[in-house]
PDB file of N, CA and C in Angstrom:
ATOM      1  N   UNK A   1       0.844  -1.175   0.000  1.00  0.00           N
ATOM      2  CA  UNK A   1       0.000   0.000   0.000  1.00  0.00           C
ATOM      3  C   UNK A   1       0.888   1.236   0.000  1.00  0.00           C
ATOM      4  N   UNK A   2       0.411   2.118  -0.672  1.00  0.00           N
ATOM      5  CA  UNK A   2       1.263   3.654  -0.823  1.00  0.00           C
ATOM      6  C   UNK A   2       0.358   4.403  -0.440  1.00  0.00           C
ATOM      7  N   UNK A   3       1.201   5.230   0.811  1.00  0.00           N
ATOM      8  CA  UNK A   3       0.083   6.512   1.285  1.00  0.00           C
ATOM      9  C   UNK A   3       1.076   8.106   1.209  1.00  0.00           C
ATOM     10  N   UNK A   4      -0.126   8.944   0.384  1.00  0.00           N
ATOM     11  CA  UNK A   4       0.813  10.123  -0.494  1.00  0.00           C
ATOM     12  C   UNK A   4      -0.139  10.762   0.711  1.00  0.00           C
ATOM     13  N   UNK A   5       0.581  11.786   1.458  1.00  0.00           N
ATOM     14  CA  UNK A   5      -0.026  12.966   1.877  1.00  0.00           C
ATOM     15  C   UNK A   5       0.328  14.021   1.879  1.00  0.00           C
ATOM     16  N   UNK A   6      -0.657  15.300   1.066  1.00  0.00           N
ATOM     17  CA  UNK A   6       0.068  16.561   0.673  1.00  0.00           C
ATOM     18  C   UNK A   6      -1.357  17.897   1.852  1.00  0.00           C
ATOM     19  N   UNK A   7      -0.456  18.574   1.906  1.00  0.00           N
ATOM     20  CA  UNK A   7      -0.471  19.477   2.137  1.00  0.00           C
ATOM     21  C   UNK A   7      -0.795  21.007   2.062  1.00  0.00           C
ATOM     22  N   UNK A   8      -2.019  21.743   1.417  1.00  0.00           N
ATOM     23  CA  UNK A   8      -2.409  22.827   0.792  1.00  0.00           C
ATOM     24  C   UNK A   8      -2.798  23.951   2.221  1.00  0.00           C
ATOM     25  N   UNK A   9      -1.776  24.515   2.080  1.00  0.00           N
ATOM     26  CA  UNK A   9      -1.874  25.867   3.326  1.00  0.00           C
ATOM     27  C   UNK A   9      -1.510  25.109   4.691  1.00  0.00           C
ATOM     28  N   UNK A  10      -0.995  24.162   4.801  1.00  0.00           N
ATOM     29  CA  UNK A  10      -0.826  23.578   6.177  1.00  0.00           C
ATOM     30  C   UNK A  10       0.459  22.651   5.755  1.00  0.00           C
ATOM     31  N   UNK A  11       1.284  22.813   7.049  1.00  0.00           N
ATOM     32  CA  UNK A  11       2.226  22.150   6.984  1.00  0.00           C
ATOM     33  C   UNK A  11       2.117  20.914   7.924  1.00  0.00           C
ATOM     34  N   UNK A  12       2.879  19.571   7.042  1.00  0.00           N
ATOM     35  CA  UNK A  12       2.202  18.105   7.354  1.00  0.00           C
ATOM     36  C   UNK A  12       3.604  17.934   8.568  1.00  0.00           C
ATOM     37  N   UNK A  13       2.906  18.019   9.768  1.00  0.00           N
ATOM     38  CA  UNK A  13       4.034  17.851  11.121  1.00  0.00           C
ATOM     39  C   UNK A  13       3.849  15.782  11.120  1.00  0.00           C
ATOM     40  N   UNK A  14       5.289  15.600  11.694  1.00  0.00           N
ATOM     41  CA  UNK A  14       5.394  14.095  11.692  1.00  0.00           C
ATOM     42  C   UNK A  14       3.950  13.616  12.917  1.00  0.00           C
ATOM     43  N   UNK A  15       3.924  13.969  13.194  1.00  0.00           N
ATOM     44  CA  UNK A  15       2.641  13.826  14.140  1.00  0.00           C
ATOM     45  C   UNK A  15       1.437  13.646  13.937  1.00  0.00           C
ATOM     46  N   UNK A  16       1.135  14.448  13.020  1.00  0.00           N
ATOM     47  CA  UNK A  16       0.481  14.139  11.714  1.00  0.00           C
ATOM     48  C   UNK A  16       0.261  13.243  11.162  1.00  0.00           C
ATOM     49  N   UNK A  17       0.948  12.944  10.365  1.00  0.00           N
ATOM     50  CA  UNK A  17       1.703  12.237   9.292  1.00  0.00           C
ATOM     51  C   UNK A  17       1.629  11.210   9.608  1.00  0.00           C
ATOM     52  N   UNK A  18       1.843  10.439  11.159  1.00  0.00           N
ATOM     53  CA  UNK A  18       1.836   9.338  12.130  1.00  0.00           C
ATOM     54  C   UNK A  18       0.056   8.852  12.442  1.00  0.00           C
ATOM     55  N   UNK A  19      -0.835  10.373  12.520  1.00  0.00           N
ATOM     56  CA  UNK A  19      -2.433  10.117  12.704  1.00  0.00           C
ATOM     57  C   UNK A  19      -2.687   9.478  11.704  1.00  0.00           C
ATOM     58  N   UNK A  20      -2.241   9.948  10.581  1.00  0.00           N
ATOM     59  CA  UNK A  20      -3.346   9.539   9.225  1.00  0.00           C
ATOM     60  C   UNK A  20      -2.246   7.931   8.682  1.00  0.00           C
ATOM     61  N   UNK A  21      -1.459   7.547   9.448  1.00  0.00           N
ATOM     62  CA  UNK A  21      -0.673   6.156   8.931  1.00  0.00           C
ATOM     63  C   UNK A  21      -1.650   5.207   9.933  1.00  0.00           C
ATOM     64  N   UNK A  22      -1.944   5.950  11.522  1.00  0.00           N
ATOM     65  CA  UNK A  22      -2.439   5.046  11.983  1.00  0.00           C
ATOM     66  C   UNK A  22      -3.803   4.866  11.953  1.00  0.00           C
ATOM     67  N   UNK A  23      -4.372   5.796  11.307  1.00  0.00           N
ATOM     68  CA  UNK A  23      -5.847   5.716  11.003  1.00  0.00           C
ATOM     69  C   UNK A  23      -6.275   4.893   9.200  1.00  0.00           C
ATOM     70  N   UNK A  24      -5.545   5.113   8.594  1.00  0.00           N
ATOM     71  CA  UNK A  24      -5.277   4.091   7.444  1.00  0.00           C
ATOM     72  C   UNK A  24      -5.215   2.882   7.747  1.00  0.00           C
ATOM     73  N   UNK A  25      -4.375   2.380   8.869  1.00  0.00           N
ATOM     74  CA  UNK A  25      -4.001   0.928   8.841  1.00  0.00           C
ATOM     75  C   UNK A  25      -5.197   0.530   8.934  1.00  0.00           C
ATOM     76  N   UNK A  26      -6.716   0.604   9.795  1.00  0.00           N
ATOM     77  CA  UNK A  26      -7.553   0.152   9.862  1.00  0.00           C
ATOM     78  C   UNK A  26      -8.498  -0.092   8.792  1.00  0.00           C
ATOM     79  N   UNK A  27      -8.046   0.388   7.666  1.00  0.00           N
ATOM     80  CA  UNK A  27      -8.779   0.461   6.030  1.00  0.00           C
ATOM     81  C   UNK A  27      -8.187  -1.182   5.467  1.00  0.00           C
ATOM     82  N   UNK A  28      -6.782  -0.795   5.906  1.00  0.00           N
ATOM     83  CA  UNK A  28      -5.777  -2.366   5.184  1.00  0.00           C
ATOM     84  C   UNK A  28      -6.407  -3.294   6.182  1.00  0.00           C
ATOM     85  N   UNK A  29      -6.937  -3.141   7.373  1.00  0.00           N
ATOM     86  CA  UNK A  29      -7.029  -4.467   8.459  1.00  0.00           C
ATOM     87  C   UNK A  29      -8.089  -5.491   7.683  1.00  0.00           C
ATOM     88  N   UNK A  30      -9.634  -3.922   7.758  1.00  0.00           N
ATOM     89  CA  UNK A  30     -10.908  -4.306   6.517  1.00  0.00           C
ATOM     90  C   UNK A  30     -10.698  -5.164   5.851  1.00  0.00           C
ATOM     91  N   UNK A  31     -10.004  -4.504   4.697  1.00  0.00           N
ATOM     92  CA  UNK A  31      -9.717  -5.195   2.876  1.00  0.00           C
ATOM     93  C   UNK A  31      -8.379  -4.846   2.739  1.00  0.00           C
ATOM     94  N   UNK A  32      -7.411  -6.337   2.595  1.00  0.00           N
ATOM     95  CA  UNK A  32      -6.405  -5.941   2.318  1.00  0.00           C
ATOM     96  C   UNK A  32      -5.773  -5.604   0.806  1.00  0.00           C
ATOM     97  N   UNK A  33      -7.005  -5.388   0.169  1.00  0.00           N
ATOM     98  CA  UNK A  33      -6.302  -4.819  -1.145  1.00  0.00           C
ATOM     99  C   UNK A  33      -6.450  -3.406  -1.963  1.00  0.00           C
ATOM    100  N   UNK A  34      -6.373  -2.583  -0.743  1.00  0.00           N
ATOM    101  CA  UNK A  34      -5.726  -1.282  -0.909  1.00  0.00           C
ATOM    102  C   UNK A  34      -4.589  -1.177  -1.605  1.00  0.00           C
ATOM    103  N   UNK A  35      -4.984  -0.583  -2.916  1.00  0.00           N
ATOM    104  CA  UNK A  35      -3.444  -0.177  -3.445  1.00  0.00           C
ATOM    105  C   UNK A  35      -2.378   1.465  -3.182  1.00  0.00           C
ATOM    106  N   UNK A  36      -3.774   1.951  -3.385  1.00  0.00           N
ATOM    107  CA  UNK A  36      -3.020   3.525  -3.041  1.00  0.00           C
ATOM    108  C   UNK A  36      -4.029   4.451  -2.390  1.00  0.00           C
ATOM    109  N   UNK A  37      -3.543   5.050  -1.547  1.00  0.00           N
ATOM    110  CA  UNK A  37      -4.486   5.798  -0.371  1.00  0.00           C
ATOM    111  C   UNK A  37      -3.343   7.967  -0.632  1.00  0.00           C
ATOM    112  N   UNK A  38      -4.320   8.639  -1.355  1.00  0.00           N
ATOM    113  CA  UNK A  38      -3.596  10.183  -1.619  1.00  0.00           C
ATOM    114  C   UNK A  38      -4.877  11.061  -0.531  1.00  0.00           C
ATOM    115  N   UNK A  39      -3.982  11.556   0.276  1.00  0.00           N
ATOM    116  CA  UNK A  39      -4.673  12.217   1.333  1.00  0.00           C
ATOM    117  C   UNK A  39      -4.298  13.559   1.081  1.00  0.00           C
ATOM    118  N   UNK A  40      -5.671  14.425   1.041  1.00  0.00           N
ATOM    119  CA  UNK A  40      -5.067  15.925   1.221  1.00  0.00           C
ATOM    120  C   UNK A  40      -5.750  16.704   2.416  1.00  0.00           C
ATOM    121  N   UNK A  41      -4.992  17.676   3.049  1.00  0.00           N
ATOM    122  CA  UNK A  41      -4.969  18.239   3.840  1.00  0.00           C
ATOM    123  C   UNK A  41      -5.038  19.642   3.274  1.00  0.00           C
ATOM    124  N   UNK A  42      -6.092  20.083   3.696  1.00  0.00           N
ATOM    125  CA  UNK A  42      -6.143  22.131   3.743  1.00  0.00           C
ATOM    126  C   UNK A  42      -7.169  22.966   4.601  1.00  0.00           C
ATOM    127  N   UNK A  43      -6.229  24.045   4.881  1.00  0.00           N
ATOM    128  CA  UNK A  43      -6.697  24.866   5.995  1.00  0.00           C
ATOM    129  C   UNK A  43      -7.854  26.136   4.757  1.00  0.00           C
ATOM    130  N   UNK A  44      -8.699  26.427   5.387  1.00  0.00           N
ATOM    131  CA  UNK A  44      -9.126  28.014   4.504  1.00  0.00           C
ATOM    132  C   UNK A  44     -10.191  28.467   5.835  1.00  0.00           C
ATOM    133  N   UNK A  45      -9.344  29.421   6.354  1.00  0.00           N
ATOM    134  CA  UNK A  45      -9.717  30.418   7.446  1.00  0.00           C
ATOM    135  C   UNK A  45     -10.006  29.242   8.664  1.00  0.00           C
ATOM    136  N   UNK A  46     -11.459  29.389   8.980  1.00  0.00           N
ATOM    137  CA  UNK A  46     -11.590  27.916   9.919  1.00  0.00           C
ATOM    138  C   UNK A  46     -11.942  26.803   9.980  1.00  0.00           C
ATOM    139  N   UNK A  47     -12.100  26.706   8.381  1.00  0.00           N
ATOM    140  CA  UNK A  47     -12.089  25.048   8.013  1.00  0.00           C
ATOM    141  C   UNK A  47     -11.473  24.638   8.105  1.00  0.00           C
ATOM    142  N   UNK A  48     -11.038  23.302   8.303  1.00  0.00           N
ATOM    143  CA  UNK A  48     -10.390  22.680   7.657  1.00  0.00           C
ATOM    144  C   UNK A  48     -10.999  21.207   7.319  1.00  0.00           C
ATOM    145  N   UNK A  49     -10.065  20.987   6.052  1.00  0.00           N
ATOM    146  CA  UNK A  49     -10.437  20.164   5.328  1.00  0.00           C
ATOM    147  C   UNK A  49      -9.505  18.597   4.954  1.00  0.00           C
ATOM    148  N   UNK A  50      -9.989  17.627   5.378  1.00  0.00           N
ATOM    149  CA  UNK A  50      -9.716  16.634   4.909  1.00  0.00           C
ATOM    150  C   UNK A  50     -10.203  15.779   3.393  1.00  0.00           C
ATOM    151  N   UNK A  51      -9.459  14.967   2.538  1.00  0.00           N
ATOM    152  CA  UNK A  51      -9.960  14.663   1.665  1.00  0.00           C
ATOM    153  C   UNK A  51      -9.015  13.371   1.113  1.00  0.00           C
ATOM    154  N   UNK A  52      -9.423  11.959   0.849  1.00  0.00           N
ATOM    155  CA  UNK A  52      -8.641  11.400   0.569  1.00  0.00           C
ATOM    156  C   UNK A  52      -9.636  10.406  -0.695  1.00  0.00           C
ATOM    157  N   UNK A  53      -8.833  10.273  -1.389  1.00  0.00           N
ATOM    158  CA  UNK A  53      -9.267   9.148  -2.596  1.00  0.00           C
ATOM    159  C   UNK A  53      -8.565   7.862  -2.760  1.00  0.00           C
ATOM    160  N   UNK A  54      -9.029   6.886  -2.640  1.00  0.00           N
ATOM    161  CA  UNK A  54      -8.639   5.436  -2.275  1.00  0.00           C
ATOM    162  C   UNK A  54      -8.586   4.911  -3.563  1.00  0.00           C
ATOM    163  N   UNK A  55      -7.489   4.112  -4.227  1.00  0.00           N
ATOM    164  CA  UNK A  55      -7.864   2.900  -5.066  1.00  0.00           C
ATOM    165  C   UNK A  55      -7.772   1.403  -4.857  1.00  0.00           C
ATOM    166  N   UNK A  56      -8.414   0.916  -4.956  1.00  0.00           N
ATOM    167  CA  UNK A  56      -8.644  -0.411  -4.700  1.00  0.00           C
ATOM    168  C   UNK A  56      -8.612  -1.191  -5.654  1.00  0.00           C
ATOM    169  N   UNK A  57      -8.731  -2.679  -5.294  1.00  0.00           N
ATOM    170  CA  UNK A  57      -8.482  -3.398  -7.429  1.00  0.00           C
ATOM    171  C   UNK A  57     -10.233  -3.236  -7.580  1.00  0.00           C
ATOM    172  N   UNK A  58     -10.576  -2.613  -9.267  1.00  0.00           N
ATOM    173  CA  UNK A  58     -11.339  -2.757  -9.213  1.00  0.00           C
ATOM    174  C   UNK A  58     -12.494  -0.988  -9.036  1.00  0.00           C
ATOM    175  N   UNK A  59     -11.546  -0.345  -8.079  1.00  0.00           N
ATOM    176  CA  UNK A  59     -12.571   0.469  -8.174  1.00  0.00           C
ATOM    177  C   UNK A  59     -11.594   1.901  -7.243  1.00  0.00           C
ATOM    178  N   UNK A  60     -12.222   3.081  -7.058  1.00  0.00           N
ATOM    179  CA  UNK A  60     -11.365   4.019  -6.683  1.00  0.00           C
ATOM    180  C   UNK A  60     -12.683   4.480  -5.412  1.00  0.00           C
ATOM    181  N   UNK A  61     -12.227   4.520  -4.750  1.00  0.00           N
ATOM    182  CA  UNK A  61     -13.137   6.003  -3.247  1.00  0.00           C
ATOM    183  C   UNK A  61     -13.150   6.459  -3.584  1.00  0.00           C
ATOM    184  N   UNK A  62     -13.588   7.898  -2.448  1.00  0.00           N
ATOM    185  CA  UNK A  62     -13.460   9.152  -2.588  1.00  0.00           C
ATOM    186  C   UNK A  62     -14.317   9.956  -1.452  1.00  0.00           C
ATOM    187  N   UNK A  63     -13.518  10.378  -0.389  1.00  0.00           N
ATOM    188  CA  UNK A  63     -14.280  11.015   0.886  1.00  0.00           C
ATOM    189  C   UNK A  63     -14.043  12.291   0.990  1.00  0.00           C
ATOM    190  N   UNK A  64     -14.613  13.160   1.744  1.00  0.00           N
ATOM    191  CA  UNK A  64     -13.789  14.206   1.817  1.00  0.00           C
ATOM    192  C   UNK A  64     -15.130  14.662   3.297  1.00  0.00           C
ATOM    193  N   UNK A  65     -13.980  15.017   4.514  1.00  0.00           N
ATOM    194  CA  UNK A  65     -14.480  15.856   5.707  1.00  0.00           C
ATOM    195  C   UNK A  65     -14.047  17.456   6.347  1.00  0.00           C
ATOM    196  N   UNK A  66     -14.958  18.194   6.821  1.00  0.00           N
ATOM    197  CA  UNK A  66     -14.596  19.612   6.916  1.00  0.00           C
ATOM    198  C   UNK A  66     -14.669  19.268   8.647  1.00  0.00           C
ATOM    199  N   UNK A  67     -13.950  19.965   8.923  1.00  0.00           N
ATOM    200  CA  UNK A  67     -14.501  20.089  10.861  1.00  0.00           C
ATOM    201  C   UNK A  67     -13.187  21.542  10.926  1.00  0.00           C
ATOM    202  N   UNK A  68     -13.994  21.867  12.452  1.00  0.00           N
ATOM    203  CA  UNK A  68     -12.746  23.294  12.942  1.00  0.00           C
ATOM    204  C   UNK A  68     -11.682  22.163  13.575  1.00  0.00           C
ATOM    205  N   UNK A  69     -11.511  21.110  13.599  1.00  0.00           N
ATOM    206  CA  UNK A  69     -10.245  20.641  13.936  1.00  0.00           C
ATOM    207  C   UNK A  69      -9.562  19.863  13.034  1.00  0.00           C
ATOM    208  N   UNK A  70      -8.516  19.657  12.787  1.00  0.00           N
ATOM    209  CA  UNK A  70      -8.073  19.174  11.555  1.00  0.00           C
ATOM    210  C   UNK A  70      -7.753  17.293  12.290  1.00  0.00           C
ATOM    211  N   UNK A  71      -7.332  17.021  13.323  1.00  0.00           N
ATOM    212  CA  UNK A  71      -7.493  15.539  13.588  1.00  0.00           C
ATOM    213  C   UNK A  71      -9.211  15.212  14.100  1.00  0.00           C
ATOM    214  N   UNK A  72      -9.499  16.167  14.164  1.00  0.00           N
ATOM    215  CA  UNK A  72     -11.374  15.457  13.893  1.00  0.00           C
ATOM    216  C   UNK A  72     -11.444  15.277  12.794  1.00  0.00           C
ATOM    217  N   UNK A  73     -10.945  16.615  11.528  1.00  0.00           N
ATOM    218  CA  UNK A  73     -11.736  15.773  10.035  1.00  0.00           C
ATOM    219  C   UNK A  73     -11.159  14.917   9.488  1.00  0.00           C
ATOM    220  N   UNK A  74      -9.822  14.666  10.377  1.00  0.00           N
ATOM    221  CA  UNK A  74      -9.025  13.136   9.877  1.00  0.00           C
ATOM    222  C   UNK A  74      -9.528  12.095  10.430  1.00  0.00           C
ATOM    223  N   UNK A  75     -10.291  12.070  11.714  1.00  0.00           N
ATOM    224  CA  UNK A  75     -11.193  11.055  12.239  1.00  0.00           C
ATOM    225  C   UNK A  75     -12.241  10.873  11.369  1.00  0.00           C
ATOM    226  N   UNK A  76     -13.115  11.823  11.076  1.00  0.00           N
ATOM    227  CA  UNK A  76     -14.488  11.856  10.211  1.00  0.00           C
ATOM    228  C   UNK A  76     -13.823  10.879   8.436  1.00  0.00           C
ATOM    229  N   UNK A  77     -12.955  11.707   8.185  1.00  0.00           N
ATOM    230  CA  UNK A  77     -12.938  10.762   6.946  1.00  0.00           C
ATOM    231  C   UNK A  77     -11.971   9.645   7.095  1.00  0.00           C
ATOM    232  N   UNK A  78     -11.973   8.704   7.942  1.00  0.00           N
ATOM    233  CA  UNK A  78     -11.069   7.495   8.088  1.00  0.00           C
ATOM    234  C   UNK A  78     -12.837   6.973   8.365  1.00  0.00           C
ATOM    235  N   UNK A  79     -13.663   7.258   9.143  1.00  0.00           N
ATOM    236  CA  UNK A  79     -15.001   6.835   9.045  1.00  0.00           C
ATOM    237  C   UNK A  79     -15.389   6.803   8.137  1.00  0.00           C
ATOM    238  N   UNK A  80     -15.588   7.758   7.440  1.00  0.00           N
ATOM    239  CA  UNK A  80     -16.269   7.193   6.296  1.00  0.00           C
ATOM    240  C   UNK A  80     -15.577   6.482   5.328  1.00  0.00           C
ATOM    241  N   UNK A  81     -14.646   7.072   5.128  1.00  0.00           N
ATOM    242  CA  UNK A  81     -13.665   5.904   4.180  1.00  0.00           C
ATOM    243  C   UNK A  81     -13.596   4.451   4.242  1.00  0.00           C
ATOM    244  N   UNK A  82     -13.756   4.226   6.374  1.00  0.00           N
ATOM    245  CA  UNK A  82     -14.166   2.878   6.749  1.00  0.00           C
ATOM    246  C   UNK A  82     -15.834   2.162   5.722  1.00  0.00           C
ATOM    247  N   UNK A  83     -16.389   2.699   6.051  1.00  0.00           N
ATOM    248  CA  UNK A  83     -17.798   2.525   5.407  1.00  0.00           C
ATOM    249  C   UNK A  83     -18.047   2.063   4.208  1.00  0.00           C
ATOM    250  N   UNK A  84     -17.062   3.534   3.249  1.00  0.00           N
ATOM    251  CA  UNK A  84     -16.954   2.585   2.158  1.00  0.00           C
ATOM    252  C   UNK A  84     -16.202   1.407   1.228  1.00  0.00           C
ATOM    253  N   UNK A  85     -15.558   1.275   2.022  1.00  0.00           N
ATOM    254  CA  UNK A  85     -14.095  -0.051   2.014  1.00  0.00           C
ATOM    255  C   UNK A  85     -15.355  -1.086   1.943  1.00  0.00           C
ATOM    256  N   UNK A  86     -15.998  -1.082   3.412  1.00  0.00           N
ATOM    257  CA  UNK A  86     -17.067  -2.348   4.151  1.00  0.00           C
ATOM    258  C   UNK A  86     -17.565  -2.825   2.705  1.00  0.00           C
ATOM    259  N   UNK A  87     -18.206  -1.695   2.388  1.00  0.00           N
ATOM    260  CA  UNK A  87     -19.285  -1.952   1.424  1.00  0.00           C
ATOM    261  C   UNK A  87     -18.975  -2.401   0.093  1.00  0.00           C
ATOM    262  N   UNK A  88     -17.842  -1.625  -0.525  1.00  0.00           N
ATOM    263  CA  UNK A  88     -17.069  -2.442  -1.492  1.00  0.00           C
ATOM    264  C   UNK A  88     -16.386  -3.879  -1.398  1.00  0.00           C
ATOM    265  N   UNK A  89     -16.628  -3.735   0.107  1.00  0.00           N
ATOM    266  CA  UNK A  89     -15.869  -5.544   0.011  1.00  0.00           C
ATOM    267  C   UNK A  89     -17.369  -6.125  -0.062  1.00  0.00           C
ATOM    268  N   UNK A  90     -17.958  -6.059   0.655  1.00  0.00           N
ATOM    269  CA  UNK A  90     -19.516  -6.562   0.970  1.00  0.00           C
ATOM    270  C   UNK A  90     -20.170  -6.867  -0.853  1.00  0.00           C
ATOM    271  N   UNK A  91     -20.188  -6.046  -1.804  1.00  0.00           N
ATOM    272  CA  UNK A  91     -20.337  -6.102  -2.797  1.00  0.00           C
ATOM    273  C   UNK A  91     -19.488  -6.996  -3.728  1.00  0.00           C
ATOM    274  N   UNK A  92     -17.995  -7.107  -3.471  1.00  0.00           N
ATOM    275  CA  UNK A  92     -17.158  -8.057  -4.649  1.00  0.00           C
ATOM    276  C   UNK A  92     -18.080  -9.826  -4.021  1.00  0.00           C
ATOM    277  N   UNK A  93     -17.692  -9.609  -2.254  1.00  0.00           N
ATOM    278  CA  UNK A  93     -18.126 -11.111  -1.763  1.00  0.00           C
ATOM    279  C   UNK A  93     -19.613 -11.399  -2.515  1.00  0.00           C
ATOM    280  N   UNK A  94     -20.725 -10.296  -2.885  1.00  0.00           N
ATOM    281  CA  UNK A  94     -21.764 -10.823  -2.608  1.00  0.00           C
ATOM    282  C   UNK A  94     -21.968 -11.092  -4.559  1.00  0.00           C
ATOM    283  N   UNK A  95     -20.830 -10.581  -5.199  1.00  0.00           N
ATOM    284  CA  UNK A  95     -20.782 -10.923  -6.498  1.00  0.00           C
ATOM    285  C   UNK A  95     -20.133 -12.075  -6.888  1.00  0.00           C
ATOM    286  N   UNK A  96     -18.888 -12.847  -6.509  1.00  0.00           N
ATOM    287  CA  UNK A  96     -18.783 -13.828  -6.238  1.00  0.00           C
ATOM    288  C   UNK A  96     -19.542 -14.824  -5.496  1.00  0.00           C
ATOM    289  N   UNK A  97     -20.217 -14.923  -4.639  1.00  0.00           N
ATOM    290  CA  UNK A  97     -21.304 -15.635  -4.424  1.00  0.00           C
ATOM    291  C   UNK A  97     -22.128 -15.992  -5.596  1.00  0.00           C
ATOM    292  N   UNK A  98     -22.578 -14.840  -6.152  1.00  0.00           N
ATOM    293  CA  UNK A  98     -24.109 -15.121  -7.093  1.00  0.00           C
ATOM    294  C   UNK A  98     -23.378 -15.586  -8.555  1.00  0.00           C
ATOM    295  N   UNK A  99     -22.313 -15.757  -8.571  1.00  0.00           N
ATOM    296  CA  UNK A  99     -21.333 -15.917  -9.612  1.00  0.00           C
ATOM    297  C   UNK A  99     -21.385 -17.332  -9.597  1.00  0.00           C
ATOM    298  N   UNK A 100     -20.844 -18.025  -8.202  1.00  0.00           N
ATOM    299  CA  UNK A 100     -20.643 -19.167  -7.930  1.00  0.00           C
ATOM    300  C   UNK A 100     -22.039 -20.252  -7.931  1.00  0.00           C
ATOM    301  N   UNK A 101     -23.244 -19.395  -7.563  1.00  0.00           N
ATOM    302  CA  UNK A 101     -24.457 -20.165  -7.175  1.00  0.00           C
ATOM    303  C   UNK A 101     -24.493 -20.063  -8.809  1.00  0.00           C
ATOM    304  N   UNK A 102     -25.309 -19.149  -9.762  1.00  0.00           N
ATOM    305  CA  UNK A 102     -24.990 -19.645 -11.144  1.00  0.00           C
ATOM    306  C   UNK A 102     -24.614 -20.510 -11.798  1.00  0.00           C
ATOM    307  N   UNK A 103     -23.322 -20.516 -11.788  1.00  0.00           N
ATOM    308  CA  UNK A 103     -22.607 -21.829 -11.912  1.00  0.00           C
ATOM    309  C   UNK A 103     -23.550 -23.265 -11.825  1.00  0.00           C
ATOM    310  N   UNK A 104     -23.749 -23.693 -10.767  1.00  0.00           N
ATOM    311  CA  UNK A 104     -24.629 -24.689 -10.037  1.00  0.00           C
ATOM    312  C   UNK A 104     -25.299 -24.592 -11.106  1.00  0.00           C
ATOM    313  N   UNK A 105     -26.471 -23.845 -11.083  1.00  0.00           N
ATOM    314  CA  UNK A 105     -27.634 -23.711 -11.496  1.00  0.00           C
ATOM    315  C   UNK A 105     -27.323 -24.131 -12.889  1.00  0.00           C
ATOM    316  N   UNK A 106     -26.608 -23.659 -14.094  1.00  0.00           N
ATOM    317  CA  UNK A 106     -25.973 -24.386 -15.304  1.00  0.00           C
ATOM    318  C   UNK A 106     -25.490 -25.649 -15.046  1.00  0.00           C
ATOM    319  N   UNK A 107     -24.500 -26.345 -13.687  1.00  0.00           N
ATOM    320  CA  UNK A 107     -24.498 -27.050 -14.346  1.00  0.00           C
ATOM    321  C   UNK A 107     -25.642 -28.407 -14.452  1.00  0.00           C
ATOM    322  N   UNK A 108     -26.434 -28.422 -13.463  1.00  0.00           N
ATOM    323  CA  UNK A 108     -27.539 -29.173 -13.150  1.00  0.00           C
ATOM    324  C   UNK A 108     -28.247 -28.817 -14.483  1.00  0.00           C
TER     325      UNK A 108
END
């Protein structure tokens, strides 16, 4: 897995940098076939903004959270990002399933 994190009006402190590695890992725990995880970070007055786009085999994310704290909207979008990992896995399993029952059904 490759995790790019940039920076727009805010500078990325290792501390940082350390939140959003350890809030990722729980995406790889999910589904381990995360290929690339690009996180951006930006301040504008008292937003701030989180935003990260995921690719996966198969298909790409795409979250993005505002909060006045910048490790809340890194909490908020590791949630939702969680969510939609779930659901994209929930969907390949439940396509392989109906893939496999098919099968059956031909060959009988």
């Amino acid at each position: 897995m490759q995790l790019n994190i940039t920076g727009h009006h805010i500078e990325i402190t290792p501390s940082m940098s350390n939140y959003i590695k350890e809030k990722t890992k729980r995406l790889t725990r999910h589904f381990d076939q995360v290929l690339n995880i690009n996180v951006i970070l930006e301040v504008q007055k008292l937003e701030h903004k989180a935003e990260a786009s995921i690719l996966v085999s198969g298909n790409q994310l795409f979250a993005e959270s505002v909060d006045e704290d910048m490790y809340a909207a890194i909490d908020s979008l590791a949630d939702k990002l969680d969510r939609q990992v779930l659901k994209h896995k929930e969907k390949i399993t439940r396509k392989h399933r109906q893939e496999g029952s098919h099968r059956n059904i031909i060959a009988e």
